[in-house]
Protein backbone atom coordinates (compact mmCIF):
# COMPACT_ATOMS: atom_id res chain seq x y z
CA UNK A 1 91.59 181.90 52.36
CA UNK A 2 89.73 178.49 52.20
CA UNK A 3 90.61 178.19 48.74
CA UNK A 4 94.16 178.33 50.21
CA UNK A 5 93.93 175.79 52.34
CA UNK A 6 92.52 173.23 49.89
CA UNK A 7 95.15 173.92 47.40
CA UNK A 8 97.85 173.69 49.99
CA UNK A 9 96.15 170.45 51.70
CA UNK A 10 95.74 168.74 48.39
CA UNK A 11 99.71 169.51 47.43
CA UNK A 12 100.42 168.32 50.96
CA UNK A 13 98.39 164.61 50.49
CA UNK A 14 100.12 164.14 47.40
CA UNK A 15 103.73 163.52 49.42
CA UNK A 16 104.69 160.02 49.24
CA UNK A 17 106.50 161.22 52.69
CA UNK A 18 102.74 161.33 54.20
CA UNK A 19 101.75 157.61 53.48
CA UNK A 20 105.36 156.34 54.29
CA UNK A 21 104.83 157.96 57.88
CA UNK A 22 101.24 156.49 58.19
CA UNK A 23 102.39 153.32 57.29
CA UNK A 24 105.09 153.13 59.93
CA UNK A 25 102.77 154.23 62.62
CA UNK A 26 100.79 151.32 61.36
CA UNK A 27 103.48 148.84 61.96
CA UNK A 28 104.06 149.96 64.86
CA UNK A 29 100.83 150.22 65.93
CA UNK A 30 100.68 146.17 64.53
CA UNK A 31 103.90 145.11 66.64
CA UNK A 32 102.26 146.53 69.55
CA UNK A 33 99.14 144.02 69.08
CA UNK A 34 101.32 141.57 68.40
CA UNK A 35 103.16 141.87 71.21
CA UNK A 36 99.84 142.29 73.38
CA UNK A 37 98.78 138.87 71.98
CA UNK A 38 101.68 137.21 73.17
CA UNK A 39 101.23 138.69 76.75
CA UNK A 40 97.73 136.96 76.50
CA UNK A 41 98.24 133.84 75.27
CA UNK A 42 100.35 133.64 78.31
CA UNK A 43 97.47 134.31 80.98
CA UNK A 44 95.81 131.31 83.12
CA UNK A 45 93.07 132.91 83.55
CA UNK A 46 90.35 134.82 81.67
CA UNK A 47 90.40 138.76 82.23
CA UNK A 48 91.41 138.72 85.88
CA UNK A 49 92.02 136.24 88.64
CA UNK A 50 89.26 136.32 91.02
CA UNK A 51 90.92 133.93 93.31
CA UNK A 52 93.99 136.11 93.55
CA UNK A 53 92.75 138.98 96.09
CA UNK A 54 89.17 136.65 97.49
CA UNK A 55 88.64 134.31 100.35
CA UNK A 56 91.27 135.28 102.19
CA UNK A 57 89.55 135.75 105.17
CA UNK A 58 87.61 132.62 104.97
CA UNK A 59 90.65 130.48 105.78
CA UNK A 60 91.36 131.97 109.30
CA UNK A 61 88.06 130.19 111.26
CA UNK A 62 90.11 131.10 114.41
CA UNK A 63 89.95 134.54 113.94
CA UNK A 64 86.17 134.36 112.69
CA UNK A 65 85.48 132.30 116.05
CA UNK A 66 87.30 134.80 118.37
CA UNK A 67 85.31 137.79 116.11
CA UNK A 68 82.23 136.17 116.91
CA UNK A 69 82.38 136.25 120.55
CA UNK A 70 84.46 139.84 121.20
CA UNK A 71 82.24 141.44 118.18
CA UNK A 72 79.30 140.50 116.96
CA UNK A 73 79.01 143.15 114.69
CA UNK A 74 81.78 142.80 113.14
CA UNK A 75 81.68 139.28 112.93
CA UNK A 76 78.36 139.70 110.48
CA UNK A 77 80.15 142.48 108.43
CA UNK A 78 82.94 139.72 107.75
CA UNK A 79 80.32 136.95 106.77
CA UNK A 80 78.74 139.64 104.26
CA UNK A 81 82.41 140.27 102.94
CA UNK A 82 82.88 136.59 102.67
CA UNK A 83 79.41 135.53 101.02
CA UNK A 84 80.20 138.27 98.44
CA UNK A 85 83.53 136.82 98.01
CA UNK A 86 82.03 133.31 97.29
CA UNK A 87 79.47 134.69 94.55
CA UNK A 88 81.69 136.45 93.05
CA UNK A 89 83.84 134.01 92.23
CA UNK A 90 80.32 131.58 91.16
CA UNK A 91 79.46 134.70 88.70
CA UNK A 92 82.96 134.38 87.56
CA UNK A 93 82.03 130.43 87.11
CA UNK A 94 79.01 130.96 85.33
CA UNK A 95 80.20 133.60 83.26
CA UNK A 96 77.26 136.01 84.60
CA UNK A 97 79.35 139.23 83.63
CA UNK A 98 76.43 141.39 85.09
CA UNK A 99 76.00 140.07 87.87
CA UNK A 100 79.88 139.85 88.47
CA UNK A 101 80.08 143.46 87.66
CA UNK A 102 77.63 144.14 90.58
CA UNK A 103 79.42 141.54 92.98
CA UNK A 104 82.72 143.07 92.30
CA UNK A 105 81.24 146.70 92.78
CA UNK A 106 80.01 145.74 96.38
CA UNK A 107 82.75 143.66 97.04
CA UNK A 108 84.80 147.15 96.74
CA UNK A 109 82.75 149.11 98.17
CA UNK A 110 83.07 146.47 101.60
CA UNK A 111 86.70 146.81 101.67
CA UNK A 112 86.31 150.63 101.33
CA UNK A 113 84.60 151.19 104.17
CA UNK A 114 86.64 148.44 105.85
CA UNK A 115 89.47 150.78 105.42
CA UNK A 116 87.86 154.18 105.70
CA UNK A 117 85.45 154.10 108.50
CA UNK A 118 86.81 155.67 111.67
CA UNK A 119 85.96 157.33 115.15
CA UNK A 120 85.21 160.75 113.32
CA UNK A 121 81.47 161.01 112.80
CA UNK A 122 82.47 164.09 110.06
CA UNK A 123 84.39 161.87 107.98
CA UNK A 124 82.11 159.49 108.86
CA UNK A 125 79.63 161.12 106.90
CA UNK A 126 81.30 162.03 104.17
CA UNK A 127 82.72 159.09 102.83
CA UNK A 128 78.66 157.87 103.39
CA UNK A 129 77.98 160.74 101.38
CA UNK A 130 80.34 159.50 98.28
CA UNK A 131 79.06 155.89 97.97
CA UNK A 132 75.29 155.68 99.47
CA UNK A 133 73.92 156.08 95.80
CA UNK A 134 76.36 152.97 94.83
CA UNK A 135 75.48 150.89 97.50
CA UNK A 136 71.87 150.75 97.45
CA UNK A 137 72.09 150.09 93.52
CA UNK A 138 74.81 146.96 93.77
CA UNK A 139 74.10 145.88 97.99
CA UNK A 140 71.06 143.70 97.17
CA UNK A 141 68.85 144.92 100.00
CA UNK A 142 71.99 144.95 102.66
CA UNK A 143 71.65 147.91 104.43
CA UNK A 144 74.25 149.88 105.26
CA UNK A 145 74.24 150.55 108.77
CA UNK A 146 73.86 146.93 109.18
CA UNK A 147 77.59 146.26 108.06
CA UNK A 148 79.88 147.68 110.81
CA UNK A 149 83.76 146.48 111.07
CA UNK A 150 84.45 148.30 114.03
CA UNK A 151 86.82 147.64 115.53
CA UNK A 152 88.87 145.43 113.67
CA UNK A 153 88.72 147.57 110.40
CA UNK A 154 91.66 149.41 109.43
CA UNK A 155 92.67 152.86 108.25
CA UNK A 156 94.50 153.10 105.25
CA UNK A 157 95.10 154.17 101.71
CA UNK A 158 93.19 151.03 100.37
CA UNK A 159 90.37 152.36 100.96
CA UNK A 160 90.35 155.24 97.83
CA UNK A 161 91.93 151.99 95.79
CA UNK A 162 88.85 150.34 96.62
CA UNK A 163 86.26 152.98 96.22
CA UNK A 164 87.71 153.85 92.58
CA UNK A 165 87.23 150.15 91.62
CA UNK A 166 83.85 150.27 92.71
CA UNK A 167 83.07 153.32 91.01
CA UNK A 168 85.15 151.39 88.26
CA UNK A 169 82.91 147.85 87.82
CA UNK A 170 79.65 149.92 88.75
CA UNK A 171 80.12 151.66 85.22
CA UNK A 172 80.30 148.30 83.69
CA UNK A 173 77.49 147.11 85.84
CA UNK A 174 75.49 150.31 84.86
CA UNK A 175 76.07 150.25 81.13
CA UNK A 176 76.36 146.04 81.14
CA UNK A 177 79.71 145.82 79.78
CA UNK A 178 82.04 143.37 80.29
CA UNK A 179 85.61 143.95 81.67
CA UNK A 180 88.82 144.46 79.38
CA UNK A 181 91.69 144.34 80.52
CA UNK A 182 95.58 144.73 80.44
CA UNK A 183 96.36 142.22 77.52
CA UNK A 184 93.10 142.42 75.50
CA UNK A 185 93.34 143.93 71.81
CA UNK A 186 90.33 145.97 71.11
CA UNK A 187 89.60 149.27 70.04
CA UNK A 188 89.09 151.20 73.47
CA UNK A 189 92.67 149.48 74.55
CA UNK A 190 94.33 150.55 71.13
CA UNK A 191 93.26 153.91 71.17
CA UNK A 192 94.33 153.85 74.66
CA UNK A 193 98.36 152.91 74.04
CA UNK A 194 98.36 154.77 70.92
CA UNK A 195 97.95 157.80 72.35
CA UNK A 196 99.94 157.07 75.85
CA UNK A 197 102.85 155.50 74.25
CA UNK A 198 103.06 155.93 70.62
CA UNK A 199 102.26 159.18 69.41
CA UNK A 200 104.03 160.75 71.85
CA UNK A 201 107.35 159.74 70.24
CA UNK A 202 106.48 160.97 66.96
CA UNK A 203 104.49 164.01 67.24
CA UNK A 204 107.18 166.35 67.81
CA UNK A 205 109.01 164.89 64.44
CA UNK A 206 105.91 164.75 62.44
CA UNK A 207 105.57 168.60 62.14
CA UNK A 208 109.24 169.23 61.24
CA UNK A 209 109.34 166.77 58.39
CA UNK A 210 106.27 168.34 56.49
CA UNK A 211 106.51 171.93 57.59
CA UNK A 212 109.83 172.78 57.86
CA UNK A 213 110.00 173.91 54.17
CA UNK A 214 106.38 175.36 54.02
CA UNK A 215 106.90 178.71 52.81
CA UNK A 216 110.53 178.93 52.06
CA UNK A 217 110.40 176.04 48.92
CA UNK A 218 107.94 178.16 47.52
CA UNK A 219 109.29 181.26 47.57
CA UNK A 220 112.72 179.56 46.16
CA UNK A 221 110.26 177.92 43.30
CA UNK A 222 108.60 180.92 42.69
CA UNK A 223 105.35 179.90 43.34
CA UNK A 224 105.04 182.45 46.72
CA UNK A 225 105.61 185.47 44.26
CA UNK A 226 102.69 184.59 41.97
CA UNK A 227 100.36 183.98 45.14
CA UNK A 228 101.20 187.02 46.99
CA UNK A 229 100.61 189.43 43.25
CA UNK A 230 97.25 187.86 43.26
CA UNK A 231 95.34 190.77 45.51
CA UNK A 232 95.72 188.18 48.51
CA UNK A 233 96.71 189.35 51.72
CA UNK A 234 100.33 188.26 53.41
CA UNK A 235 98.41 187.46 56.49
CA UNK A 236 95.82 185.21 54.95
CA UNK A 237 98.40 183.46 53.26
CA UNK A 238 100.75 182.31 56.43
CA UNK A 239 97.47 181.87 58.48
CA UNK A 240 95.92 179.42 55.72
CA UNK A 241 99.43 177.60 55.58
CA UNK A 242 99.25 177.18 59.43
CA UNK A 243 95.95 175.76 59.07
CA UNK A 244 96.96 173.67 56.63
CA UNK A 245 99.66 171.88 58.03
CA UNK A 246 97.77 171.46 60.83
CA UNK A 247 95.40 169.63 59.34
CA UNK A 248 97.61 168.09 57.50
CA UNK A 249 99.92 166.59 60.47
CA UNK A 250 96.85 165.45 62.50
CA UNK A 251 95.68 163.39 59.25
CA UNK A 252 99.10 161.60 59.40
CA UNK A 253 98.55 161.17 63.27
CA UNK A 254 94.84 160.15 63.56
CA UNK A 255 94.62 158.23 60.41
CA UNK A 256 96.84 155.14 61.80
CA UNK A 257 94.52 154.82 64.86
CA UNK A 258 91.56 154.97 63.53
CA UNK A 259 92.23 152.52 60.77
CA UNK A 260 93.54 150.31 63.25
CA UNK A 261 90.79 150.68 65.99
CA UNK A 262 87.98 150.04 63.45
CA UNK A 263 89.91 147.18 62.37
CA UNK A 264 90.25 145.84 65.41
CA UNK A 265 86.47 146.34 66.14
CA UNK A 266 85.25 144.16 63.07
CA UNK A 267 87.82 141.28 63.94
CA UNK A 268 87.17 141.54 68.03
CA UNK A 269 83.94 143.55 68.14
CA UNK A 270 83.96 147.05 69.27
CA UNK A 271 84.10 147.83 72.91
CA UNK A 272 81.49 150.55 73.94
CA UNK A 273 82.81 154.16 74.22
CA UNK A 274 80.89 154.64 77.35
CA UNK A 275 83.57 151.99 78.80
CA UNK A 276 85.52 153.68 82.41
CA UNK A 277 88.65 155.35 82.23
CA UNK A 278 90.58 156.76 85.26
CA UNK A 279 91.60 160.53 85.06
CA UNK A 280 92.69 162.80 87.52
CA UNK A 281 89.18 164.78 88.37
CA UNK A 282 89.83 168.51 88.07
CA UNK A 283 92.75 168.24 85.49
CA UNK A 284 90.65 170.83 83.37
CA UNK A 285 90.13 172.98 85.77
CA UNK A 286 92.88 173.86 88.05
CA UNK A 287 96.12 175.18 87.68
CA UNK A 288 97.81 173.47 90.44
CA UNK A 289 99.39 169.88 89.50
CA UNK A 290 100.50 167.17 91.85
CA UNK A 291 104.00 165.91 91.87
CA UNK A 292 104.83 163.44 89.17
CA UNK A 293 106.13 160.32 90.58
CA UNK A 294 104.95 157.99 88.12
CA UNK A 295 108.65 157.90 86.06
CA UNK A 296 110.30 157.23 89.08
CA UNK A 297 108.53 154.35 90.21
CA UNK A 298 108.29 153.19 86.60
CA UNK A 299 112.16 152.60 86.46
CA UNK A 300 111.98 150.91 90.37
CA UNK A 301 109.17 148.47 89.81
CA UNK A 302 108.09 148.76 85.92
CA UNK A 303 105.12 150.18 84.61
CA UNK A 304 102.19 147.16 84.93
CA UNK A 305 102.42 148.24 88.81
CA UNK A 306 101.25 151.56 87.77
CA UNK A 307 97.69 150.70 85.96
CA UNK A 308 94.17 150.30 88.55
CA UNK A 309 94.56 147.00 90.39
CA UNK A 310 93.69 143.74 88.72
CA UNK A 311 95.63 144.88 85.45
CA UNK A 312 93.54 146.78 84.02
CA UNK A 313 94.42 148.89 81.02
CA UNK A 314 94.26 152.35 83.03
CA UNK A 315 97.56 153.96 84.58
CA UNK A 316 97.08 155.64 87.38
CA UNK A 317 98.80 158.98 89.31
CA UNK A 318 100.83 157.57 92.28
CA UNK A 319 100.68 159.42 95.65
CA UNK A 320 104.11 158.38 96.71
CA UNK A 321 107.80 158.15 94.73
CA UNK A 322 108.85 155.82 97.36
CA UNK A 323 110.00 151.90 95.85
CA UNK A 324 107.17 149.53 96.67
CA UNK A 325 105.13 146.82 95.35
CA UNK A 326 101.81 148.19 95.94
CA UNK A 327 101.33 151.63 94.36
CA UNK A 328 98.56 154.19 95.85
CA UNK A 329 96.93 156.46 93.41
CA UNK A 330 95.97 159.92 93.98
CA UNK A 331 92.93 160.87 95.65
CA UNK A 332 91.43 162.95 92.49
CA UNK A 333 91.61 159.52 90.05
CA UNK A 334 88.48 159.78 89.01
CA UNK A 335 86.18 157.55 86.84
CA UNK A 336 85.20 158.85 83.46
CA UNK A 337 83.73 157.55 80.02
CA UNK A 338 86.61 156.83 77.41
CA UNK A 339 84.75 159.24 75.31
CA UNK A 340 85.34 162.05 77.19
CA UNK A 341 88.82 160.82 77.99
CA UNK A 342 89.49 160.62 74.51
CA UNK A 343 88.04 163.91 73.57
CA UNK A 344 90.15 166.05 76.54
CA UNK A 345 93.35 164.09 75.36
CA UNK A 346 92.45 164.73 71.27
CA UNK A 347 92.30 168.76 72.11
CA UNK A 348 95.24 168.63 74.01
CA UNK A 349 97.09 166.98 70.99
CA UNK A 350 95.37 169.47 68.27
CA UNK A 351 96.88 172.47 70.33
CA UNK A 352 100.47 171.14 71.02
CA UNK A 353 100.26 170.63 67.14
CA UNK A 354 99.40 173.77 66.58
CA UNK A 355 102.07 175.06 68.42
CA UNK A 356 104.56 172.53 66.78
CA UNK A 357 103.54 173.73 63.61
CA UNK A 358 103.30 177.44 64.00
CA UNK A 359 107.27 177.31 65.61
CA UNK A 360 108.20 174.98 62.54
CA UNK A 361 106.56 177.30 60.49
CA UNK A 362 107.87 180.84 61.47
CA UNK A 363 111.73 179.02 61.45
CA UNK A 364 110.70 178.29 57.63
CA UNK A 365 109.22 181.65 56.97
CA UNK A 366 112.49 183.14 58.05
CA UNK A 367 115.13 181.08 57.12
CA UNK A 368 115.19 180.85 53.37
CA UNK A 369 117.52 177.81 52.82
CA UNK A 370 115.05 174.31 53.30
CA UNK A 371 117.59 172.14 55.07
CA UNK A 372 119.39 174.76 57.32
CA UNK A 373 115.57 175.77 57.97
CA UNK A 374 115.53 171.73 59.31
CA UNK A 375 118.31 172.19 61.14
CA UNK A 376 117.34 174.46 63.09
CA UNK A 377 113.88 173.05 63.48
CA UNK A 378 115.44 170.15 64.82
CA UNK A 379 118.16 172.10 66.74
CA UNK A 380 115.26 174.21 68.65
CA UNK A 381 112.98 171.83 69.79
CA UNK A 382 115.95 169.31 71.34
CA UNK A 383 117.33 171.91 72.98
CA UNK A 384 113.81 173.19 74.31
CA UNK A 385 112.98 169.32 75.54
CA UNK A 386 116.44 169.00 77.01
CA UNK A 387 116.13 171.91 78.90
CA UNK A 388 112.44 171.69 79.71
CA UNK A 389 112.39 168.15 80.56
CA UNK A 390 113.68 167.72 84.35
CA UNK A 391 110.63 169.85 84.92
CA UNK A 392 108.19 167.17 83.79
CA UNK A 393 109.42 164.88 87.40
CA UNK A 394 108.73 165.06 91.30
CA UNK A 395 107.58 168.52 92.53
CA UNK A 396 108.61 170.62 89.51
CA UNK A 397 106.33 172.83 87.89
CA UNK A 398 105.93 172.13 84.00
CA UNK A 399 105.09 175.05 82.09
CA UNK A 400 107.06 174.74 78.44
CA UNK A 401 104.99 173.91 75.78
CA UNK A 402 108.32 171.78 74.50
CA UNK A 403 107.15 169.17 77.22
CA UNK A 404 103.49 168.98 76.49
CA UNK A 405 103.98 166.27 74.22
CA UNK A 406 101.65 163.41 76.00
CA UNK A 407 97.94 164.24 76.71
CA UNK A 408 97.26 161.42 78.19
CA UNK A 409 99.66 162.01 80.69
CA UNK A 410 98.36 164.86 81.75
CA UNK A 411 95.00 163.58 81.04
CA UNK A 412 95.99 161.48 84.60
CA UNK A 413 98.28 164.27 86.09
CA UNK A 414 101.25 162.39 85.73
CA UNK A 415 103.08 165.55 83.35
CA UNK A 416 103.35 168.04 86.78
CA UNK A 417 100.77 169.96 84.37
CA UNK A 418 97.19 170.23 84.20
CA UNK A 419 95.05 169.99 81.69
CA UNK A 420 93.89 173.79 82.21
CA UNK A 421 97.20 175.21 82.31
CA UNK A 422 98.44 173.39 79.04
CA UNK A 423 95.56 174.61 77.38
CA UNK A 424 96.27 177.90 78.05
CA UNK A 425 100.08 177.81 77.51
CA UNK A 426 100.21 176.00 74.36
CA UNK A 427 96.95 178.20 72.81
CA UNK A 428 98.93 181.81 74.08
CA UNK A 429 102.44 180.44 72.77
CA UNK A 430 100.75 179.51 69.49
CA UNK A 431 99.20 182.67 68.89
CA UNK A 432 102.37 184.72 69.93
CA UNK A 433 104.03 182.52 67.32
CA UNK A 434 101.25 183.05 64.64
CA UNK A 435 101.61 186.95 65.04
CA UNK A 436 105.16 187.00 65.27
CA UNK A 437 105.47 185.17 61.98
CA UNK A 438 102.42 187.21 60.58
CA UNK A 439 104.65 190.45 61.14
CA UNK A 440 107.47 189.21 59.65
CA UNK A 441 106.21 187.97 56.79
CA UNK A 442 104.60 190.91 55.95
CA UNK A 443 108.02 192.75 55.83
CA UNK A 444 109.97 189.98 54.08
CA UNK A 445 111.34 190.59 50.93
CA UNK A 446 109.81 187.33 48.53
């Protein structure tokens, strides 16, 4: 069986088809940098404005004199806010990246509590719960009982914004990295688009052009006949070819990006794999999704209003489908290491491969004919998108493997999917497929 799949994968890297397809992703790949670049060169400002969201309490010294008489306490807690505000933007000046990392982190972790600290001694304690480790690592000896807003702090949804950018800049404080952002061209940000916005168009395509005439050219050639005579078992045979072209259409995927990512990391220097990314916590491990909002809004108020404030790189799951220039995120973003981001989106592509390719597959094993067998290839899966697709928005429930296309947007439960649930739908649908095809093939007449 192994000796199958080398002979198969070696016929299969001699196509021209595969290096034309690698090289297109390429260039694609290359007008997206390009395009990046320009976005850059247009910026004022290195990485992020700090002046855009600080001292903007400074400037109201009415206020601050009126706070100081009514509330005291409050009236310190907004000194602390503003202090930070001012060193973070003389980090920013002195180009102190860790020490802006751990500004930033505090800073956020301020407005947090600003916003989430109430009259409710229970919730009280549990949003003290979430961030006491944080605070006395980044606070530099501020306690935190000695910051109190009340009662001019508000209650709103800013306050999860802010607590995920803490958690956000206190992984770049922790592992001293420095922040990338939006319009920087590295490898973490490459890998990052490629797999959000550029495989996804191709990776249902990919599998048709190299498998759709996997077993029926050779049995019109001949070649099937002479394998199947040789003692080896029908079984082995359609299993090897599935693992074959599996292989085979995830070295025409990955190849592109990461030839372009370790190109990018010699010319820019490579960005740590330990550096945050924002996923929807529990994606793996429940089986209820949250409504998917995020194409909705993208078409009201375009998709840079849908990344973690400040523009950074990472999309986010919005809360709400409403129009509006400030977008929520979910509750359950979450921060993680790209690494582990990477590795939950690379299984979810592998399977919805291996589905692609066992479908593609059994359609060749049964029609003998190689282009009606692409017809219908092609015929099947638009018709299962078309069909399966209005499921993918609001408060539908996704559960077609046709429509599991983009693992990194369910990565950030954005796909009305999770992460579990695709797993086990595009793993059972593959292996009905596989035994399906096993069964007939065993029957068929070569």
């Amino acid at each position: 069986m192994l000796t199958l799949i080398k002979m198969d994968l070696k016929q299969k890297l001699r196509n021209p088809l595969t290096y034309f397809i690698i090289l297109v992703l390429c260039i694609i790949s290359i007008l997206y940098i390009a395009e990046t670049k320009k976005v850059r060169q247009r910026r004022s400002f290195k990485g992020h404005n700090p002046y855009y969201y600080l001292l903007q309490g400074a400037s109201d010294e009415h206020y601050n004199e009126e706070m100081k008489i009514l509330y005291p306490k409050a009236y310190k807690a907004r000194l602390i806010s503003i202090d930070t505000e001012k060193d973070i933007i003389n980090a920013d000046m002195e180009n102190d990246i860790e020490e802006l990392n751990r500004l930033n982190t505090f800073y956020n972790l301020l407005m947090s509590k600003y916003c989430s600290v109430r009259q409710d001694s229970i919730l009280n304690n549990i949003f003290y719960r979430k961030v006491m480790d944080i605070w006395n690592d980044v606070s530099g000896g501020i306690k935190y009982e000695d910051v109190d807003f009340t009662p001019v702090n508000r209650i709103d949804k800013d306050g999860n914004t802010h607590l995920l950018v803490a958690k956000y800049y206190y992984e770049l404080y922790k592992n001293d990295l420095e922040p990338i952002y939006l319009d920087d061209t590295n490898n973490i940000t490459y890998l990052y688009e490629y797999f959000f916005n550029i495989i996804p168009k191709f990776i249902i395509l990919i599998p048709i052009l190299f498998v759709y005439n996997s077993i029926n050219k050779e049995k019109n050639t001949g070649s099937l006949k002479l394998v199947i005579t040789q003692s080896i078992s029908r079984w082995k045979y359609y299993i090897s070819k599935w693992i074959s072209g599996v292989i085979h259409v995830l070295f025409v995927i990955f190849t592109p990006g990461i030839l372009i990512s370790t190109i990018l990391g010699f010319t820019n220097g490579f960005v740590s794999m330990k550096y945050p990314a924002i996923y929807f916590k529990g994606i793996m491990s429940s089986f209820i999704p949250v409504p998917n909002y995020f194409d909705g809004l993208r078409e009201n108020i375009g998709i840079g209003n849908l990344r973690l404030v400040f523009h950074n790189f990472n999309y986010i799951a919005p809360i709400h489908k409403q129009d509006a220039i400030w977008v929520y995120e979910h509750e359950n973003m979450e921060v993680i290491e790209f690494y582990k981001y990477l590795f939950m989106v690379l299984l979810l592509t592998i399977l919805f491969v291996g589905f692609c390719v066992a479908l593609v597959q059994l359609i060749s094993a049964i029609i003998n004919k190689e282009i009606i067998s692409f017809a219908i290839g092609t015929v099947i899966f638009a018709i299962g998108i078309s069909v399966s697709s209005p499921f993918k928005y609001d408060k539908n429930l996704n559960l077609s493997p046709f429509t599991m296309e983009n693992a990194s947007r369910i990565i950030i439960g954005t796909y009305n999917v999770t992460g579990l649930v695709s797993v086990i739908v595009l793993f059972v649908t593959t292996a009905i497929l596989l035994t399906l095809g096993c069964r007939y093939f065993r029957r068929k007449e070569i």
